[in-house]
Protein backbone atom coordinates (compact mmCIF):
# COMPACT_ATOMS: atom_id res chain seq x y z
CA UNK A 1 98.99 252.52 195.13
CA UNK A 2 95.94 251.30 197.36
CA UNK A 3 96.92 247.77 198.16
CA UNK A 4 96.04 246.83 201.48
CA UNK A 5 99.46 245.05 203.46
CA UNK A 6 99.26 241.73 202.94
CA UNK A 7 98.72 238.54 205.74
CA UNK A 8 100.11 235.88 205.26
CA UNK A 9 97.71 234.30 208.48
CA UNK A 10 98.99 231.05 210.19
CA UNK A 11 99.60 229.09 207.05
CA UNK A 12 103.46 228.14 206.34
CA UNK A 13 104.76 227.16 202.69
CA UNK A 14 106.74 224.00 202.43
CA UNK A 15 110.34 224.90 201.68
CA UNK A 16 109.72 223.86 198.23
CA UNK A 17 107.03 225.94 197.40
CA UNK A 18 108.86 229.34 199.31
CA UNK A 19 109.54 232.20 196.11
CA UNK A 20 113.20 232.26 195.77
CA UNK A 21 114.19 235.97 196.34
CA UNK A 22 117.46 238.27 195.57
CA UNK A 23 118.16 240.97 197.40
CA UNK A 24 121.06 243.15 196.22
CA UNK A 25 122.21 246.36 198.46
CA UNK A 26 124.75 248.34 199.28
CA UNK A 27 123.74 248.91 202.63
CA UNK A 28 123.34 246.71 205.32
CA UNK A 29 120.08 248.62 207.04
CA UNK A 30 118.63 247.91 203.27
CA UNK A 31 118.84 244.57 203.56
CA UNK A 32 117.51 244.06 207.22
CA UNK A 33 114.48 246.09 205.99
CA UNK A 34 113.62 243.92 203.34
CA UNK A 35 113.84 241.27 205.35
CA UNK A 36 111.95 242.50 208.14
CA UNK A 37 109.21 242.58 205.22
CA UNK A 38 109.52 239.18 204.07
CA UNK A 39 108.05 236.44 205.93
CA UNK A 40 110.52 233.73 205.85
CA UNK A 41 107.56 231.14 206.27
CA UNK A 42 106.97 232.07 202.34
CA UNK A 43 110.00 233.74 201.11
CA UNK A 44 113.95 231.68 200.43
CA UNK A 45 116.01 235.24 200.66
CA UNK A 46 119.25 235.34 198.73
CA UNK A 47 120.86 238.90 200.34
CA UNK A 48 124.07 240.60 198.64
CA UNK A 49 125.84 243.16 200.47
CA UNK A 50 127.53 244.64 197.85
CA UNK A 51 130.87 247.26 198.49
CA UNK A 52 129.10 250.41 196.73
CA UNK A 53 126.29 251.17 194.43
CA UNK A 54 128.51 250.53 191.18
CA UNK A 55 129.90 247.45 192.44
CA UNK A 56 129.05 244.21 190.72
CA UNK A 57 128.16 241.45 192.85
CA UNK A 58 130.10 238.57 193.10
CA UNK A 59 127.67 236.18 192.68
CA UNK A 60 124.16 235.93 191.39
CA UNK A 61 121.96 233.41 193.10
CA UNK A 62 118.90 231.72 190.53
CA UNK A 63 116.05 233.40 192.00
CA UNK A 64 112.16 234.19 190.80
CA UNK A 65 112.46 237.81 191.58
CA UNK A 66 115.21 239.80 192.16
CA UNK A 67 114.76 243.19 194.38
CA UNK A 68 117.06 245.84 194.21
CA UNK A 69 118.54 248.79 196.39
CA UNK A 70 118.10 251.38 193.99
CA UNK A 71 119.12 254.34 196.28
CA UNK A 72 119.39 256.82 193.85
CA UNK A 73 121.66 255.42 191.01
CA UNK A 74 121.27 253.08 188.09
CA UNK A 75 124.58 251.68 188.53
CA UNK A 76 123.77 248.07 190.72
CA UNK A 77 120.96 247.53 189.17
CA UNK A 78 122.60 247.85 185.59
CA UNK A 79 125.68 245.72 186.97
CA UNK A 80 123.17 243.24 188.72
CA UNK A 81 121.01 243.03 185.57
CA UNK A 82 124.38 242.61 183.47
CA UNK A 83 125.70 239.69 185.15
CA UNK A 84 122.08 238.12 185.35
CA UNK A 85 122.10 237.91 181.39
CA UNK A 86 125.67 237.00 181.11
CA UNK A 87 124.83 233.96 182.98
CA UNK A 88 121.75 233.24 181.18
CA UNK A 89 119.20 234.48 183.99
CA UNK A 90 116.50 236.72 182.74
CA UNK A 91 116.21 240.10 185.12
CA UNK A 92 112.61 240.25 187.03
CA UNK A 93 113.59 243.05 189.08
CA UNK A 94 111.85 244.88 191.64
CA UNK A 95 113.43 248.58 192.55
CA UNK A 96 113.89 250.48 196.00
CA UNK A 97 114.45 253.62 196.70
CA UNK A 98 112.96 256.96 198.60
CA UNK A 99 110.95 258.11 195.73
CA UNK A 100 110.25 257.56 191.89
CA UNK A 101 109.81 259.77 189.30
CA UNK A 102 109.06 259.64 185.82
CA UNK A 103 112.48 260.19 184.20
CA UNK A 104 113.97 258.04 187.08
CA UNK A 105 111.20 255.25 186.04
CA UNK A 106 111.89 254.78 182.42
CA UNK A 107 115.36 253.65 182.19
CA UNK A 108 114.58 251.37 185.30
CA UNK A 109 111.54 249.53 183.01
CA UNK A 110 114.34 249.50 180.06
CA UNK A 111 116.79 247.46 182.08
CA UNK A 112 114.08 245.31 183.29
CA UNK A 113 111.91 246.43 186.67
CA UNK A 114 108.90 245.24 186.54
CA UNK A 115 107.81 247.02 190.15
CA UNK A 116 108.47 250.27 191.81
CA UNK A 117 108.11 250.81 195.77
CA UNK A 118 109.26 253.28 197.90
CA UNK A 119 110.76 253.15 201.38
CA UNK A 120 107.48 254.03 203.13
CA UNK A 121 104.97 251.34 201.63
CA UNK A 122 107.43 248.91 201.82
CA UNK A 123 105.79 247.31 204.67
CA UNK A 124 102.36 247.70 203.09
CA UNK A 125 103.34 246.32 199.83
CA UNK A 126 106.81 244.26 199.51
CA UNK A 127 105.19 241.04 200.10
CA UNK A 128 102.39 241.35 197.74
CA UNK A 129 104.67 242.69 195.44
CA UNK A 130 107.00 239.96 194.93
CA UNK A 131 104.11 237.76 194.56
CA UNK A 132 102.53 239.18 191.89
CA UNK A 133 105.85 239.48 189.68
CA UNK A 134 106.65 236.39 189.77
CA UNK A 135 102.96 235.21 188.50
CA UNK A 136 104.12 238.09 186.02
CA UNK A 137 102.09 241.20 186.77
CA UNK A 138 103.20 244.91 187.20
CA UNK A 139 103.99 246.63 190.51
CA UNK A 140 104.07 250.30 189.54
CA UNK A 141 102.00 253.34 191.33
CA UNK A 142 98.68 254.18 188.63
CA UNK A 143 99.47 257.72 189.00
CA UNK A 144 102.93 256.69 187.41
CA UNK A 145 101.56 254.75 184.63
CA UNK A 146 98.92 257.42 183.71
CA UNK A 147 101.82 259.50 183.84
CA UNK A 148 103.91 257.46 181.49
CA UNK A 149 101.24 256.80 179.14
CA UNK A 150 100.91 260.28 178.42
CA UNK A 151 104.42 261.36 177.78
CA UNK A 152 104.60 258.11 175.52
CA UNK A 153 101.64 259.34 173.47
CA UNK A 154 102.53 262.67 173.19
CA UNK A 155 105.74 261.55 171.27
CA UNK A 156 103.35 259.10 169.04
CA UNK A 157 102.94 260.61 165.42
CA UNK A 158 98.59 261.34 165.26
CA UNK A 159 97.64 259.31 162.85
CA UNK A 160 99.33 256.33 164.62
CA UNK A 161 97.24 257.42 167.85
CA UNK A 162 95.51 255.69 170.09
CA UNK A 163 97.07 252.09 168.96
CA UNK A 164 99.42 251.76 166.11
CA UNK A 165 98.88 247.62 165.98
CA UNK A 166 95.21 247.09 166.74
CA UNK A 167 92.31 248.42 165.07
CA UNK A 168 89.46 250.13 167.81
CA UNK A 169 86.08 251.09 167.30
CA UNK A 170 84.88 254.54 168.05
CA UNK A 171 83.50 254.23 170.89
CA UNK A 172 86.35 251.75 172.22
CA UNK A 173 88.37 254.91 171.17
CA UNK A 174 86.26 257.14 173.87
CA UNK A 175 86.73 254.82 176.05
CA UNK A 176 90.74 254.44 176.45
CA UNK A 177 91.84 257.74 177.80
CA UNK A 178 89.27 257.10 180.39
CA UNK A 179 91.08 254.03 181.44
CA UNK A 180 94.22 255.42 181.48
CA UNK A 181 92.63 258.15 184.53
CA UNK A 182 91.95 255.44 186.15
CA UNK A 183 87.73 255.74 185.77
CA UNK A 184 85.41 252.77 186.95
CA UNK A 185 83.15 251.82 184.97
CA UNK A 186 80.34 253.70 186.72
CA UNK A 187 82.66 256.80 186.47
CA UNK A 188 82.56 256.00 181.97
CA UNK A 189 79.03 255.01 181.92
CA UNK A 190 78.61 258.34 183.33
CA UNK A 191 80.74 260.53 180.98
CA UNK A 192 80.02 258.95 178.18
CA UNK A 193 75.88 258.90 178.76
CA UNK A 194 75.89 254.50 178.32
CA UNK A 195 75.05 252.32 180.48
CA UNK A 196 78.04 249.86 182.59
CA UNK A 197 76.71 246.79 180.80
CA UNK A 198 78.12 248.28 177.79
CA UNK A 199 81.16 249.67 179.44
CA UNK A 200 81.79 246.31 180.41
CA UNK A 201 81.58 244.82 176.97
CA UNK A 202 83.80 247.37 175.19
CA UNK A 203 86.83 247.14 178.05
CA UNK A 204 86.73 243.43 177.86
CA UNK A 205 86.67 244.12 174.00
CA UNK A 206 90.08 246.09 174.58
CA UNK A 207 91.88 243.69 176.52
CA UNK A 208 91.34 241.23 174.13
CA UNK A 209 92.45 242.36 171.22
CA UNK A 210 95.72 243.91 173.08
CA UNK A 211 96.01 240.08 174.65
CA UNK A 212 95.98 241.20 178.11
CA UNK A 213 93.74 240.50 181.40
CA UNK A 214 93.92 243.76 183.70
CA UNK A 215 93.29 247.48 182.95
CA UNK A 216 97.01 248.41 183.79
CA UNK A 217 98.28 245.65 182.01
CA UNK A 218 96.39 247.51 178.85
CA UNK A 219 97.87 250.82 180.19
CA UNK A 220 101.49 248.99 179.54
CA UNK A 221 100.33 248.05 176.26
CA UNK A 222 100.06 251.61 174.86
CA UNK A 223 103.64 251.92 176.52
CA UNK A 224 105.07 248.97 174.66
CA UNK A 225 103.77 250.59 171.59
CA UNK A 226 104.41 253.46 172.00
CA UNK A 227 107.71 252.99 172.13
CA UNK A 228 108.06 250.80 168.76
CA UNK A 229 106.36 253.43 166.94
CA UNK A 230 109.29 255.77 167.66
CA UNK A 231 112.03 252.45 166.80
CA UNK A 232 112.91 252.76 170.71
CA UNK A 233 112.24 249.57 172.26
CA UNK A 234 114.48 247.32 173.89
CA UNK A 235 114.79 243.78 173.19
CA UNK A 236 113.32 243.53 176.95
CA UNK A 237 110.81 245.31 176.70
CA UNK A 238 107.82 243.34 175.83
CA UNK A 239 105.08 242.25 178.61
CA UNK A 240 105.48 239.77 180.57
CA UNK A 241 103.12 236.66 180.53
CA UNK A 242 99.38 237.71 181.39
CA UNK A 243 98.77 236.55 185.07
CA UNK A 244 95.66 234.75 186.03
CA UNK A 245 92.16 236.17 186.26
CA UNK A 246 91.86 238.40 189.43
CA UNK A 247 91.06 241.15 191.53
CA UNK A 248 92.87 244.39 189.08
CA UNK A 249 94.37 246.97 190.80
């Protein structure tokens, strides 16, 4: 991911307007890191040192987004999510850990993760981050998605392919698995011989009809669907609500 670290300048939030923030870990150092990260001028922290990484925690604070310790296992973040829904709180989780891959990424979206960083860019991009989940968009690494995408299709019967829900023109159909690399429009106008005007017009097209604002937010779409083509979605694993117009990643 290319985000640039965010600054939060001279400006303070009132208390009231602060994002209300989990933190579960089983490791102290985890837990000074994230807060190292998080300005407390914008951010109400909640930490939980938990006794291991299959320990539940004792208590689960109400909280806007809750960010996780992964390191390595499922096991807190399946207790933390557990208890969350058990007292009626719906999981907006964002993970931790060294490193994601794509087998370790799909049973993390299942149980409710909604953004993926890893040790290094948490610096860079933990404030950011938490922001943009809880105006509910994504947090996960494009090379990831892509990645994603493509094992999702590949399990897709053809003649439910591209979109099993939505009907696409031809060219809209040219169109997608250049989105899902990640092309600008320049970059489409160019394969495809049209000019960006009509680019333009065809990916706003798309995003319409799948209901959604940003490219990667379309990207999640195909995931979604992909995975109630095969009868294999969770109840939890619909979009979240469309954030405002801006800058896509």
């Amino acid at each position: 991911m290319t985000e640039p670290a965010f600054n939060s300048g001279t400006h303070s939030l009132s208390p009231a307007a602060r994002l209300e923030v989990a933190v579960y870990a089983s490791h102290q150092a985890a837990l000074e890191r994230v807060r190292n990260c998080l300005a407390a001028s914008e951010f109400n922290l909640h930490p939980s040192l938990l006794e291991s990484p299959g320990a539940a925690p004792a208590e689960v604070e109400p909280s806007q987004v809750q960010i996780v310790d992964v390191h390595g296992s499922l096991l807190l973040i399946e207790n933390v999510a557990g208890e969350l829904r058990r007292r009626g709180i719906a999981p907006l989780f964002l993970a931790l850990d060294e490193g994601f891959s794509l087998d370790s990424a799909f049973p993390l979206i299942f149980l409710g993760v909604r953004g993926l960083i890893s040790y290094e860019r948490m610096a860079q991009e933990l404030a950011r981050a938490v922001k943009q989940l809880a105006q509910g968009v994504f947090w996960i690494p494009r090379t990831m998605l892509s990645g994603m995408v493509e094992m999702l299709l590949a399990r897709v019967p053809a003649a439910q392919k591209p979109f099993p829900l939505i009907q696409i023109s031809p060219r809209e159909g040219e169109i997608v698995p250049l989105l899902l690399e990640s092309r600008t429009n320049k970059e489409i106008a160019a394969e495809l011989h049209i000019s960006e005007r009509t680019v333009k017009y065809h990916v706003a097209n798309l995003l319409r009809k799948c209901r959604v604002r940003r490219r990667h937010e379309l990207a999640l779409f195909l995931y979604r669907n992909g995975l109630l083509a095969n009868s294999a979605a969770p109840a939890d694993a619909a979009l979240p609500p469309s954030a405002p117009p801006g800058r896509a990643r």
